[in-house]
N, C-alpha and C. Protein backbone atom coordinates (compact mmCIF):
# COMPACT_ATOMS: atom_id res chain seq x y z
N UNK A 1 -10.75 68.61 -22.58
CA UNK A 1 -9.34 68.69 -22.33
C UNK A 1 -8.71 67.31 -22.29
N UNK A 2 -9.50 66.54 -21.69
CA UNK A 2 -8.72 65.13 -21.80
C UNK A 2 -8.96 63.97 -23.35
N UNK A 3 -10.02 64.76 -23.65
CA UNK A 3 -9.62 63.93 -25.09
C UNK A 3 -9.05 64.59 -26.10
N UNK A 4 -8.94 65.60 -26.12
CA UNK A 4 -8.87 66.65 -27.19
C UNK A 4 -7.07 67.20 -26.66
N UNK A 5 -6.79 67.51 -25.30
CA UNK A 5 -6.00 68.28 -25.12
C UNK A 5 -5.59 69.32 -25.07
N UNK A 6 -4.85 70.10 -25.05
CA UNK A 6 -4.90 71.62 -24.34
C UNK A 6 -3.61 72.47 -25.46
N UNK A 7 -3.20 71.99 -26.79
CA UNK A 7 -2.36 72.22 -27.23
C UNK A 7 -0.83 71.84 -27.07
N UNK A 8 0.08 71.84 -28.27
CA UNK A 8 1.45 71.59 -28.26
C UNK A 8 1.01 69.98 -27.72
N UNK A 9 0.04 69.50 -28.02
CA UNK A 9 -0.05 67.98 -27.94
C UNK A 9 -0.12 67.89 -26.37
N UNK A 10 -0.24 68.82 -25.42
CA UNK A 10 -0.08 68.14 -24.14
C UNK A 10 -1.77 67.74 -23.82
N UNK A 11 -2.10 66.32 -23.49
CA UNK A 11 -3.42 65.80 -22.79
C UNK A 11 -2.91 65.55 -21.31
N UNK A 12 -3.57 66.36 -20.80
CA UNK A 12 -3.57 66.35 -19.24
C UNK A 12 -4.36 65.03 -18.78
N UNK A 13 -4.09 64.66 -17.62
CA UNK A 13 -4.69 63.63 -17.14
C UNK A 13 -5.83 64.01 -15.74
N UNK A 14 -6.67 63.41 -15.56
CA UNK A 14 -7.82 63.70 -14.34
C UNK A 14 -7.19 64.44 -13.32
N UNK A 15 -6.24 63.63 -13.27
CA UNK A 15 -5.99 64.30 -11.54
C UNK A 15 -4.99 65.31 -11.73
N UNK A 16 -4.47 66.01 -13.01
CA UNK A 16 -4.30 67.12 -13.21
C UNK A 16 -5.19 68.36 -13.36
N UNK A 17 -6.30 68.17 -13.30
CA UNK A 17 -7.56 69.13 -13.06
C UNK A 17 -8.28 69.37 -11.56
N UNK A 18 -8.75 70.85 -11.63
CA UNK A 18 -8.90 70.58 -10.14
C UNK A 18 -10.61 71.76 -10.70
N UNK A 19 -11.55 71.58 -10.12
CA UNK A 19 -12.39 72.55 -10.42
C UNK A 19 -13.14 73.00 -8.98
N UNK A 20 -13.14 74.03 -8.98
CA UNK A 20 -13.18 75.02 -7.46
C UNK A 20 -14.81 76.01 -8.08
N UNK A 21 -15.27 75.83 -6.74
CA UNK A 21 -16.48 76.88 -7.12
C UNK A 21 -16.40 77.80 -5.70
N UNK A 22 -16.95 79.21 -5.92
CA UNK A 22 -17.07 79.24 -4.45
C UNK A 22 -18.46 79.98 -3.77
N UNK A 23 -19.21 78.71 -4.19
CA UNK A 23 -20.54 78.25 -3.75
C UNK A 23 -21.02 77.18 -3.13
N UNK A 24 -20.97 77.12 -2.06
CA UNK A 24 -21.09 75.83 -1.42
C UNK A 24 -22.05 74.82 -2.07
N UNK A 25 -23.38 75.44 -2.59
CA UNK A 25 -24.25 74.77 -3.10
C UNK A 25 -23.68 73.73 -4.51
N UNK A 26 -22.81 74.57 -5.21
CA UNK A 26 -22.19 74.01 -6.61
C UNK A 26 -21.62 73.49 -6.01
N UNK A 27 -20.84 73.68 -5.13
CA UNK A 27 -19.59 72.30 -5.12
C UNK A 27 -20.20 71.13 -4.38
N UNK A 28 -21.42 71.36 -4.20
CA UNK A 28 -21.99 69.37 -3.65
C UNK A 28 -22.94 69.15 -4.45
N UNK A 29 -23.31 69.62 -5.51
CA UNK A 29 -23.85 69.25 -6.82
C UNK A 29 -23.16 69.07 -8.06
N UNK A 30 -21.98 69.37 -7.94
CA UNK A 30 -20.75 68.95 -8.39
C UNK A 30 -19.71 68.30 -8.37
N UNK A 31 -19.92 67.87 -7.02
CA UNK A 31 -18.75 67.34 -6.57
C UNK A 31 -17.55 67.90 -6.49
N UNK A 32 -17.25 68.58 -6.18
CA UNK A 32 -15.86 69.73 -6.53
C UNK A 32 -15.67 70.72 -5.37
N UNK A 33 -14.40 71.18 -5.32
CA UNK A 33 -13.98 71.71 -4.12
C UNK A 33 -14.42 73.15 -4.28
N UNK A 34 -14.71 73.34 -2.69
CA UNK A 34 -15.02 75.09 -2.57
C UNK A 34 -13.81 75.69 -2.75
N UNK A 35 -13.75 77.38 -2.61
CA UNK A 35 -12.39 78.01 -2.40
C UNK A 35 -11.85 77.33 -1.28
N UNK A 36 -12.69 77.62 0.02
CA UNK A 36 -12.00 77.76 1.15
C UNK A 36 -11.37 75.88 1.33
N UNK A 37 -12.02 74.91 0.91
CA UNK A 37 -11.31 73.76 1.07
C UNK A 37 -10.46 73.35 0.38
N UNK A 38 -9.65 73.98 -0.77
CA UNK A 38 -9.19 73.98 -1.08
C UNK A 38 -7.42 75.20 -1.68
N UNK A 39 -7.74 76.05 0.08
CA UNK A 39 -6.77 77.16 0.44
C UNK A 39 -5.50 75.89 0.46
N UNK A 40 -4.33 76.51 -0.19
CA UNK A 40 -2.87 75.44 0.15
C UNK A 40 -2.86 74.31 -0.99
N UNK A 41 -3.98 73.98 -1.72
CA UNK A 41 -3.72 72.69 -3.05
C UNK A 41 -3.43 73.42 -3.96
N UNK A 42 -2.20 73.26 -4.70
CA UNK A 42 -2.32 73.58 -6.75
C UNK A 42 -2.94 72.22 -7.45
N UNK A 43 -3.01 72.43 -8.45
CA UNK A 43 -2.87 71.55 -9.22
C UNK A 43 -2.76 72.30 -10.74
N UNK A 44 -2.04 71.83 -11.56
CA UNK A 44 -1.43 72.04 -12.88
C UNK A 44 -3.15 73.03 -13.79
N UNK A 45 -3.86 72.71 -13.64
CA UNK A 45 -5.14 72.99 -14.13
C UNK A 45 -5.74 73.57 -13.41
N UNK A 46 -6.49 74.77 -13.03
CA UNK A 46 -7.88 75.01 -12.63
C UNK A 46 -9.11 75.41 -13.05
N UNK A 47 -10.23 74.78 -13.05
CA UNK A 47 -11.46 75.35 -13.71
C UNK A 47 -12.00 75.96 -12.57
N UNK A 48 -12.60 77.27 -12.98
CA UNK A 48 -12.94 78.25 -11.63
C UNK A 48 -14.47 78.21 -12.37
N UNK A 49 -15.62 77.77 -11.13
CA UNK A 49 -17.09 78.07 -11.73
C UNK A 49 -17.27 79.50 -10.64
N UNK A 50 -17.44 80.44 -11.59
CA UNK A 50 -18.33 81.45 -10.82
C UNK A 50 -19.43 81.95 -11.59
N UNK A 51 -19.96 80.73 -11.65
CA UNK A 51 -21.55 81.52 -12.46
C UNK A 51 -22.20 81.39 -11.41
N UNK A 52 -22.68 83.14 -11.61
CA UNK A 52 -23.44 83.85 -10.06
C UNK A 52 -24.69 84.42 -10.40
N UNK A 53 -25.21 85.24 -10.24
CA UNK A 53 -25.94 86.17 -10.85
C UNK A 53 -26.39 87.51 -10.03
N UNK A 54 -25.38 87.67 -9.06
CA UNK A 54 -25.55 88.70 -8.22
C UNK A 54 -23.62 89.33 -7.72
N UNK A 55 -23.84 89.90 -8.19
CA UNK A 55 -22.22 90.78 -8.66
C UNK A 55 -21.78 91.08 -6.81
N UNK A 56 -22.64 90.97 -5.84
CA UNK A 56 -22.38 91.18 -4.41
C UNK A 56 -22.35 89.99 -3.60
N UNK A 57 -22.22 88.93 -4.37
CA UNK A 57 -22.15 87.59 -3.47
C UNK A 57 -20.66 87.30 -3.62
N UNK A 58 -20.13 86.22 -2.65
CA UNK A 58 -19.42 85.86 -1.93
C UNK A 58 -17.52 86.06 -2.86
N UNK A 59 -17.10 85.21 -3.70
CA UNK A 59 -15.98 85.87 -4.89
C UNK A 59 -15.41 87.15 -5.14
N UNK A 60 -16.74 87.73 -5.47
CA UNK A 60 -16.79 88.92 -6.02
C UNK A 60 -16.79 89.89 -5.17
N UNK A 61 -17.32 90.14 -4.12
CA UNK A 61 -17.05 91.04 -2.89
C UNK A 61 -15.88 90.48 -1.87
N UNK A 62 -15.00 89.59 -2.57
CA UNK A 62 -13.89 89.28 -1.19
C UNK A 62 -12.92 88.98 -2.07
N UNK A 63 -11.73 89.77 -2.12
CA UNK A 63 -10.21 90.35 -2.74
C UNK A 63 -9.59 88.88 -2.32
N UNK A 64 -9.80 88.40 -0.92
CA UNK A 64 -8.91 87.49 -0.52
C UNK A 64 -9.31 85.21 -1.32
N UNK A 65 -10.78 85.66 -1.34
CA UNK A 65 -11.30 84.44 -1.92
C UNK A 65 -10.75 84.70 -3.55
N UNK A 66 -10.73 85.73 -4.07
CA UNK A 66 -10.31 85.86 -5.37
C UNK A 66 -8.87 85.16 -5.38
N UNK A 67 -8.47 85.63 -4.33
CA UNK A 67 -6.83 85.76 -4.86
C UNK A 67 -6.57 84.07 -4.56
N UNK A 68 -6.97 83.17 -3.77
CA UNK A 68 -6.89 82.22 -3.47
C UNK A 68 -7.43 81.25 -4.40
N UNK A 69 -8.88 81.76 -5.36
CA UNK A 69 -8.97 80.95 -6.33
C UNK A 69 -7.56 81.06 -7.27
N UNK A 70 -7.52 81.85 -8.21
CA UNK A 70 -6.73 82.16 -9.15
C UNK A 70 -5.07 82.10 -9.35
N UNK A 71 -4.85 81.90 -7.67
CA UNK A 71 -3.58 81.36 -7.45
C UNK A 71 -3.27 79.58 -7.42
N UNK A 72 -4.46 78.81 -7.52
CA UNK A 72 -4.38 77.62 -7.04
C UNK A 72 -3.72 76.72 -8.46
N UNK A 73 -4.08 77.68 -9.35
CA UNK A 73 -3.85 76.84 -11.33
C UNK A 73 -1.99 77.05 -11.28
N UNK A 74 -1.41 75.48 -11.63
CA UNK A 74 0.12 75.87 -11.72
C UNK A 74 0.36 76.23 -13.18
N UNK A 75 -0.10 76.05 -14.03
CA UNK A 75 0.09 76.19 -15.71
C UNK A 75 -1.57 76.94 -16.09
N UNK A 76 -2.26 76.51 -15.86
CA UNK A 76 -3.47 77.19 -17.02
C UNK A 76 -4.82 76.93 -15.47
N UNK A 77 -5.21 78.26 -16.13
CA UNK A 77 -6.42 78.64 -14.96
C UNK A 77 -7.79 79.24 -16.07
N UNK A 78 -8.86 78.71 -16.03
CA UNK A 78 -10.01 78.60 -16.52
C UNK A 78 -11.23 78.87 -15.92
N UNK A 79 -11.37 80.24 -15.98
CA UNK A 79 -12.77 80.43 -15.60
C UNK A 79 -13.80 80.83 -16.13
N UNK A 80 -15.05 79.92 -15.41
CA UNK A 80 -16.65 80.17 -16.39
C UNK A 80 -16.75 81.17 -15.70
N UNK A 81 -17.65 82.12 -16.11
CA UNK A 81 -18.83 82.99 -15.87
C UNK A 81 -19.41 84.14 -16.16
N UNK A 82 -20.31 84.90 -15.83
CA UNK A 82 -20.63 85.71 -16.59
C UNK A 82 -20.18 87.01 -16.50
N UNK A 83 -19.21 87.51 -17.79
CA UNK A 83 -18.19 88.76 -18.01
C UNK A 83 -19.34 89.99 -17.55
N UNK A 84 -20.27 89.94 -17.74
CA UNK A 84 -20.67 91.47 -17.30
C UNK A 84 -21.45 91.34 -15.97
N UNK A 85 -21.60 90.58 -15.04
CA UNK A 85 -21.65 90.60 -13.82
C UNK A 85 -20.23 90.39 -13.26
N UNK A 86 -19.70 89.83 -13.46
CA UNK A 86 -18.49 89.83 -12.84
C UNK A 86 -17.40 91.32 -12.67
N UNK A 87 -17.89 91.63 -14.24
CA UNK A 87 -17.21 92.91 -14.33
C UNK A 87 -17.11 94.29 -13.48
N UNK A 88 -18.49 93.83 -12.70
CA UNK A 88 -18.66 94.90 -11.85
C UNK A 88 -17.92 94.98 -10.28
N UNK A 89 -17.18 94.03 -10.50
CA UNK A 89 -16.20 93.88 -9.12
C UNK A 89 -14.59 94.87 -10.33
N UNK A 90 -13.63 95.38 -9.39
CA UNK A 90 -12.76 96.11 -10.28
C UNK A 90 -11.72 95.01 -10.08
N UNK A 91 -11.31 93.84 -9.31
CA UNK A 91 -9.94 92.55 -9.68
C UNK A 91 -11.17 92.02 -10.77
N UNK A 92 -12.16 91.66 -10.73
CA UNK A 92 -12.50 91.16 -12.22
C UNK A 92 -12.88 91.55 -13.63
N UNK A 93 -12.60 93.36 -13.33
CA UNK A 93 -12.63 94.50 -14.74
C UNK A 93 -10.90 93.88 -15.30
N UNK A 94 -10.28 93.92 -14.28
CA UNK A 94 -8.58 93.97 -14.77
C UNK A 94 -8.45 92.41 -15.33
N UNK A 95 -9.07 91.48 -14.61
CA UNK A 95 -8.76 90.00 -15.20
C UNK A 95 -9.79 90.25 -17.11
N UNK A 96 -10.45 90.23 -16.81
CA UNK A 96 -11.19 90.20 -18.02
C UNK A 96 -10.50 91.05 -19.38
N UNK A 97 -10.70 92.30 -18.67
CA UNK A 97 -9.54 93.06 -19.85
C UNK A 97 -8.59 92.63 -19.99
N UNK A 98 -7.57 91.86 -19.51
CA UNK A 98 -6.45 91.02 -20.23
C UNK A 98 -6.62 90.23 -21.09
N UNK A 99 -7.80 89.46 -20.81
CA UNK A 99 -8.65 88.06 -21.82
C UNK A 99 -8.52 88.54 -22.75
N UNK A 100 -9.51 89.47 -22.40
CA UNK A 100 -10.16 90.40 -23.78
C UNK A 100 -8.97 90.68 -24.56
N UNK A 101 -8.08 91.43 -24.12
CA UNK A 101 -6.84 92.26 -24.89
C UNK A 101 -5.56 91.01 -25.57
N UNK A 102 -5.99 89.46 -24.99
CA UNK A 102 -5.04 88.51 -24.94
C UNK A 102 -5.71 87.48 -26.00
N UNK A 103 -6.71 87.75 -26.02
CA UNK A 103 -7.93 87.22 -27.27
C UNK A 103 -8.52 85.80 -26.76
N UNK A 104 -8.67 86.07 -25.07
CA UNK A 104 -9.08 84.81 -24.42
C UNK A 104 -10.41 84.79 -23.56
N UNK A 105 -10.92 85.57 -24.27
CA UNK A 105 -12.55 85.62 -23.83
C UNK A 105 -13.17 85.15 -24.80
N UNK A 106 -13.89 84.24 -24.31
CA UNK A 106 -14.36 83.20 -25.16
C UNK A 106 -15.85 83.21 -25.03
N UNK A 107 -16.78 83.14 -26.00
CA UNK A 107 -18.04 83.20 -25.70
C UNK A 107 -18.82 84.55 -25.69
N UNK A 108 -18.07 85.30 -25.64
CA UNK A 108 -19.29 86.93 -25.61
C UNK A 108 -18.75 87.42 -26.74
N UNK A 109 -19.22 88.02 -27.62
CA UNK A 109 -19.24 89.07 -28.65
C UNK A 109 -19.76 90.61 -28.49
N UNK A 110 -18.70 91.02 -29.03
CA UNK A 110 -18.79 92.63 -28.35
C UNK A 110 -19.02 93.17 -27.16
N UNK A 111 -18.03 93.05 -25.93
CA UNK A 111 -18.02 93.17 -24.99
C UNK A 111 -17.45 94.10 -24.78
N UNK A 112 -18.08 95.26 -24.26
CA UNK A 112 -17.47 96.38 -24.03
C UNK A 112 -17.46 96.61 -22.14
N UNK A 113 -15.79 96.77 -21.86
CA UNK A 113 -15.79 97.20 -20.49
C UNK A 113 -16.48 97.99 -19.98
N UNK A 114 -16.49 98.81 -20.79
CA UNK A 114 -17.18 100.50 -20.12
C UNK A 114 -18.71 100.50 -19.88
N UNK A 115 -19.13 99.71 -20.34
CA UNK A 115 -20.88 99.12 -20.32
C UNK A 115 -20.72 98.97 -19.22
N UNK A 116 -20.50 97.88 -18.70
CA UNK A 116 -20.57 97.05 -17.38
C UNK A 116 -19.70 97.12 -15.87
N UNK A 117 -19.18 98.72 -16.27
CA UNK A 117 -18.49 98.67 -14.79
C UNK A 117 -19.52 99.68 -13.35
N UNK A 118 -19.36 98.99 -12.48
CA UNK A 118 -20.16 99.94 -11.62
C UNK A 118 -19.93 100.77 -11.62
């Protein structure tokens, strides 16, 4: 994003990015803010890491950590992880199917909702 840019020519600058995990472990091997320390900051950018591998850990079973990631991006919100674990939470069947339907799922081929919902 910062060398390349994000389209319509706009290159964002560092401290227009903010990347949030909400794994305590990733965010001090990352350096990067958890959800919860970062409840009340925007910033213009967010990269959201939720690569998990258990569809019942912490994001994904809590409506309110969701809503607090995904609200924090003021222009463009970016999240890694994996579409068919995630899918099995129903706020991340509805985020994904927009991607999907918006042509912004990036990385999986042939992804079918109906596979992967609990």
């Amino acid at each position: 994003m910062l060398r390349k840019g994000i389209g319509n020519a706009v290159k964002p600058q560092a401290q227009d990015i903010g990347v949030i995990t909400p794994y305590k472990a990733q965010a001090i091997r990352l350096s990067v803010c958890t959800v919860h320390g970062c409840q009340g900051q925007e910033k213009p950018i967010v990269v959201g890491s939720l690569v998990c591998s258990n569809a019942d850990t912490t994001i994904v079973a809590n409506p309110q950590l969701l809503n607090v990631l995904i609200s924090r991006a003021k222009s463009l919100l970016i999240l890694i992880g994996n579409p068919y674990t995630l899918a099995k939470n129903q706020g991340f069947r509805c985020i994904i199917e927009q991607c999907k339907l918006s042509g912004n799922l990036l990385g999986v081929r042939n992804f079918r909702m109906k596979s992967y919902t609990a």
